[in-house]
C-alpha atoms as a PDB file:
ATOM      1  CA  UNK A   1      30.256 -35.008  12.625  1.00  0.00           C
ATOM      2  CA  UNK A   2      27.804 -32.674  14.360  1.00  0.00           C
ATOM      3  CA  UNK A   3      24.806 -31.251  11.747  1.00  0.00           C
ATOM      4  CA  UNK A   4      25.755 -27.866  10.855  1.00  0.00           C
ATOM      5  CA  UNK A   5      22.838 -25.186  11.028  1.00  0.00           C
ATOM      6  CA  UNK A   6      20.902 -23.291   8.419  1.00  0.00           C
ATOM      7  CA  UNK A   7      22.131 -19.440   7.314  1.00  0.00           C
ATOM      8  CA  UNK A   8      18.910 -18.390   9.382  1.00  0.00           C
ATOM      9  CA  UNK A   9      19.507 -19.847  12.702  1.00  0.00           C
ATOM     10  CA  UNK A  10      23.189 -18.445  12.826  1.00  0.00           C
ATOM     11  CA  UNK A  11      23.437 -15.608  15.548  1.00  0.00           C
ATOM     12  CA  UNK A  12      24.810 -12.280  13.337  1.00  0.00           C
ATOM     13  CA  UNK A  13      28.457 -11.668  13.242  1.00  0.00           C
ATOM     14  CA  UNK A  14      30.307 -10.193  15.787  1.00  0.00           C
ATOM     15  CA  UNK A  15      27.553 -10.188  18.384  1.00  0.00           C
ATOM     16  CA  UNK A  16      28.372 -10.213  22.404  1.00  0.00           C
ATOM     17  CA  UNK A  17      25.222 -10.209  24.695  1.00  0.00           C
ATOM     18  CA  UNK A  18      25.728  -9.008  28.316  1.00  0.00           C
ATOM     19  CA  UNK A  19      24.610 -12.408  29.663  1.00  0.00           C
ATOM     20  CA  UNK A  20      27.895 -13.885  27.500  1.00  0.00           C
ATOM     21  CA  UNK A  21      30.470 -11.343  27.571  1.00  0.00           C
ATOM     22  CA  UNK A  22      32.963 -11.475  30.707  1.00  0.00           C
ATOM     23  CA  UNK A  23      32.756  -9.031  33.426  1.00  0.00           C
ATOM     24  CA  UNK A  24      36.348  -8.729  35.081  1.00  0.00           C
ATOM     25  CA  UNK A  25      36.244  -7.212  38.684  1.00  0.00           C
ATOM     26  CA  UNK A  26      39.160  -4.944  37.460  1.00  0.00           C
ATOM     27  CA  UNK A  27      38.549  -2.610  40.663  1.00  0.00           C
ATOM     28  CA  UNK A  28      40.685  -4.026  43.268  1.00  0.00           C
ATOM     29  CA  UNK A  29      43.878  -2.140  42.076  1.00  0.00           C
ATOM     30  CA  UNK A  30      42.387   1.660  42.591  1.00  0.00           C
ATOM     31  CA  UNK A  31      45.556   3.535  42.198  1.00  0.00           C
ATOM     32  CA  UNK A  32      44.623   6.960  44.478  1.00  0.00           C
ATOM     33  CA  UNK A  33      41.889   5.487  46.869  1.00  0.00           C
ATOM     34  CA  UNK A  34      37.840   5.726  46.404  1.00  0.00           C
ATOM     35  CA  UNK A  35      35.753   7.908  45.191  1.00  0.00           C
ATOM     36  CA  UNK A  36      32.977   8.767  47.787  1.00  0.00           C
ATOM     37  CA  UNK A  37      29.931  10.649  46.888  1.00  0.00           C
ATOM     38  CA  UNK A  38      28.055  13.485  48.805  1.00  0.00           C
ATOM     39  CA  UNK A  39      24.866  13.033  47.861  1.00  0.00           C
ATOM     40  CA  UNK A  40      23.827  16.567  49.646  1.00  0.00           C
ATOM     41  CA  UNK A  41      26.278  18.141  47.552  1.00  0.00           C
ATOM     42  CA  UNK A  42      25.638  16.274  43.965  1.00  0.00           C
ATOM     43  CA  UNK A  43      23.419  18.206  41.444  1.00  0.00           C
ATOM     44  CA  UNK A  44      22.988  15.276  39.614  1.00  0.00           C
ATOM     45  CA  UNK A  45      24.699  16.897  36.367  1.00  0.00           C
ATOM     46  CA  UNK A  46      26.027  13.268  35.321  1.00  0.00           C
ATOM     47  CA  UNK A  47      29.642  14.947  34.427  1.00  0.00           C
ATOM     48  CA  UNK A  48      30.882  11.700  36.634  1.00  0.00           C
ATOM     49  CA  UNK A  49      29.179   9.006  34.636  1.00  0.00           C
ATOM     50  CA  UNK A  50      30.236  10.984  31.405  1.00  0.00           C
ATOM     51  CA  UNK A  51      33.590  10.893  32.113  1.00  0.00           C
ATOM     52  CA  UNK A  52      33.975   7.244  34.256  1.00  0.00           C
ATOM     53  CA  UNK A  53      36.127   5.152  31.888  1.00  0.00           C
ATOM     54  CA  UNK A  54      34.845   2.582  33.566  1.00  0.00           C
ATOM     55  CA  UNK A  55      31.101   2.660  33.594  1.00  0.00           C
ATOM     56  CA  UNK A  56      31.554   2.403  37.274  1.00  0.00           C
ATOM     57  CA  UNK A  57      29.510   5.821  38.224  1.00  0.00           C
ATOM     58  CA  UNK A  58      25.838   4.114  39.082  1.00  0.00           C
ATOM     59  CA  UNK A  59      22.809   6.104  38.102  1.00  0.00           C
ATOM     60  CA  UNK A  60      18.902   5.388  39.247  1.00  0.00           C
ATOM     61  CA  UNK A  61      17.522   6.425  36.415  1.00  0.00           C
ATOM     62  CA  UNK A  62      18.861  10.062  35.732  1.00  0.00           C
ATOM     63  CA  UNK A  63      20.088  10.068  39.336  1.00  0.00           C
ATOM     64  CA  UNK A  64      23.428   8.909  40.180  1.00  0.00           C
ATOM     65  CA  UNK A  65      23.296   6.463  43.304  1.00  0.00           C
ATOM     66  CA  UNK A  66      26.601   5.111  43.381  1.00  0.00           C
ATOM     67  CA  UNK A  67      29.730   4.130  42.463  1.00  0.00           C
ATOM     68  CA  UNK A  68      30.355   0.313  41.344  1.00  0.00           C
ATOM     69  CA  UNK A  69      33.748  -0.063  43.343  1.00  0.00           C
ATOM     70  CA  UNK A  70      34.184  -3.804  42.012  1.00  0.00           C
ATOM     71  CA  UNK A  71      35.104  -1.389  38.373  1.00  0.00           C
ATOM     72  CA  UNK A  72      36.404   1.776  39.785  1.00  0.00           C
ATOM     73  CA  UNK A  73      40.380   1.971  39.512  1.00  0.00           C
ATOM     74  CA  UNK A  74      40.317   5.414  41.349  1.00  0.00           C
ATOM     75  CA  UNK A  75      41.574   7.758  38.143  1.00  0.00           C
ATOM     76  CA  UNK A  76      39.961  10.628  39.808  1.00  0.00           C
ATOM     77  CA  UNK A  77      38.668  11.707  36.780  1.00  0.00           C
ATOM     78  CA  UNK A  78      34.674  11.568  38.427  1.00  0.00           C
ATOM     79  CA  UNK A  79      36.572  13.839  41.377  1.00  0.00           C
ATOM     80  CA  UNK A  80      38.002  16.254  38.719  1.00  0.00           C
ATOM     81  CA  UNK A  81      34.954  16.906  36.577  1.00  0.00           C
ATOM     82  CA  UNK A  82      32.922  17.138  39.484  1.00  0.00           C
ATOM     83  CA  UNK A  83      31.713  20.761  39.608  1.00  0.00           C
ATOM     84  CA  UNK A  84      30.482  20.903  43.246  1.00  0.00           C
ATOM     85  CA  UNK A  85      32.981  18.459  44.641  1.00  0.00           C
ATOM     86  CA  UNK A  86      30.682  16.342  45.619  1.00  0.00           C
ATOM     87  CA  UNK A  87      32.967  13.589  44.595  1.00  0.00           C
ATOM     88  CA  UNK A  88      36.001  13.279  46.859  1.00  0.00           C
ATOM     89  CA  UNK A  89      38.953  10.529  47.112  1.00  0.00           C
ATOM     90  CA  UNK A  90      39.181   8.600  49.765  1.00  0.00           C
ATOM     91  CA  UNK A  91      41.878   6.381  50.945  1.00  0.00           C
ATOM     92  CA  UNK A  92      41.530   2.356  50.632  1.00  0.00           C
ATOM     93  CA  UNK A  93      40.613   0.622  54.103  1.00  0.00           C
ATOM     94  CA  UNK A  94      43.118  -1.903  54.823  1.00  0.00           C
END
Protein backbone atom coordinates (compact mmCIF):
# COMPACT_ATOMS: atom_id res chain seq x y z
CA UNK A 1 0.00 0.00 0.00
CA UNK A 2 1.52 3.32 -1.07
CA UNK A 3 2.47 5.79 2.22
CA UNK A 4 -0.16 8.28 2.42
CA UNK A 5 1.07 12.01 2.94
CA UNK A 6 0.93 14.41 5.84
CA UNK A 7 -2.22 17.16 6.10
CA UNK A 8 0.64 19.72 5.10
CA UNK A 9 1.92 18.39 1.92
CA UNK A 10 -1.72 17.92 0.48
CA UNK A 11 -2.32 20.49 -2.44
CA UNK A 12 -5.71 22.64 -1.14
CA UNK A 13 -9.03 21.48 -2.29
CA UNK A 14 -10.39 22.10 -5.43
CA UNK A 15 -7.26 23.56 -6.98
CA UNK A 16 -6.59 23.43 -11.02
CA UNK A 17 -3.24 25.05 -12.16
CA UNK A 18 -3.00 26.12 -15.85
CA UNK A 19 -0.08 23.73 -16.42
CA UNK A 20 -2.82 20.76 -15.30
CA UNK A 21 -6.09 21.81 -16.45
CA UNK A 22 -7.04 20.75 -20.20
CA UNK A 23 -7.09 23.19 -22.93
CA UNK A 24 -9.64 21.90 -25.68
CA UNK A 25 -9.06 23.53 -29.19
CA UNK A 26 -12.91 24.09 -29.20
CA UNK A 27 -12.41 26.65 -32.25
CA UNK A 28 -12.66 24.59 -35.25
CA UNK A 29 -16.55 24.69 -35.35
CA UNK A 30 -16.90 28.77 -35.73
CA UNK A 31 -20.50 28.93 -36.57
CA UNK A 32 -20.55 32.54 -38.75
CA UNK A 33 -16.83 32.67 -39.96
CA UNK A 34 -13.75 34.73 -38.24
CA UNK A 35 -13.44 37.55 -36.64
CA UNK A 36 -10.68 39.77 -38.26
CA UNK A 37 -9.34 42.79 -36.61
CA UNK A 38 -8.46 46.29 -38.09
CA UNK A 39 -5.94 47.31 -36.12
CA UNK A 40 -6.11 51.04 -37.81
CA UNK A 41 -9.55 51.15 -36.79
CA UNK A 42 -9.35 49.55 -33.02
CA UNK A 43 -9.25 52.12 -30.12
CA UNK A 44 -8.15 49.60 -27.97
CA UNK A 45 -11.38 50.02 -25.63
CA UNK A 46 -11.16 46.13 -24.72
CA UNK A 47 -15.21 45.87 -25.22
CA UNK A 48 -14.00 42.58 -27.38
CA UNK A 49 -12.03 40.85 -24.68
CA UNK A 50 -14.88 41.89 -22.18
CA UNK A 51 -17.36 40.30 -23.92
CA UNK A 52 -15.29 37.04 -25.70
CA UNK A 53 -16.89 34.04 -23.97
CA UNK A 54 -14.10 32.48 -24.88
CA UNK A 55 -11.04 34.29 -23.70
CA UNK A 56 -10.08 34.10 -27.29
CA UNK A 57 -9.65 38.13 -27.85
CA UNK A 58 -5.55 38.39 -27.30
CA UNK A 59 -4.29 41.49 -25.59
CA UNK A 60 -0.37 42.75 -25.33
CA UNK A 61 -0.65 44.11 -22.32
CA UNK A 62 -3.65 46.65 -22.47
CA UNK A 63 -3.46 46.34 -26.26
CA UNK A 64 -5.40 43.82 -28.02
CA UNK A 65 -3.14 41.93 -30.68
CA UNK A 66 -5.21 39.21 -31.69
CA UNK A 67 -7.64 36.82 -31.75
CA UNK A 68 -6.78 33.09 -30.52
CA UNK A 69 -8.74 31.32 -33.46
CA UNK A 70 -7.82 27.72 -31.99
CA UNK A 71 -10.89 29.18 -29.10
CA UNK A 72 -12.95 31.46 -31.16
CA UNK A 73 -16.41 29.77 -32.21
CA UNK A 74 -17.33 32.96 -34.25
CA UNK A 75 -20.50 34.23 -31.87
CA UNK A 76 -19.94 37.63 -33.20
CA UNK A 77 -20.37 38.97 -30.04
CA UNK A 78 -16.47 40.82 -30.28
CA UNK A 79 -18.10 42.14 -33.89
CA UNK A 80 -21.27 43.43 -32.09
CA UNK A 81 -19.77 45.28 -29.15
CA UNK A 82 -17.24 46.62 -31.25
CA UNK A 83 -17.86 50.39 -31.33
CA UNK A 84 -15.71 51.34 -34.37
CA UNK A 85 -16.18 48.11 -36.26
CA UNK A 86 -12.99 47.38 -36.22
CA UNK A 87 -13.95 43.82 -35.73
CA UNK A 88 -15.56 42.29 -38.81
CA UNK A 89 -16.64 38.50 -39.74
CA UNK A 90 -15.06 36.88 -42.12
CA UNK A 91 -15.88 33.74 -43.88
CA UNK A 92 -13.84 30.33 -43.08
CA UNK A 93 -11.14 29.46 -45.88
CA UNK A 94 -11.81 26.12 -47.12
Amino acid sequence: MAQLKDWQELPPGGLVTPADALQPRTGDWRTAGRPVVHYESCINCLLCWLYCPDSAVELDGSTLSGIDYDFCKGCELCVEVCPTGALVMTEEAA
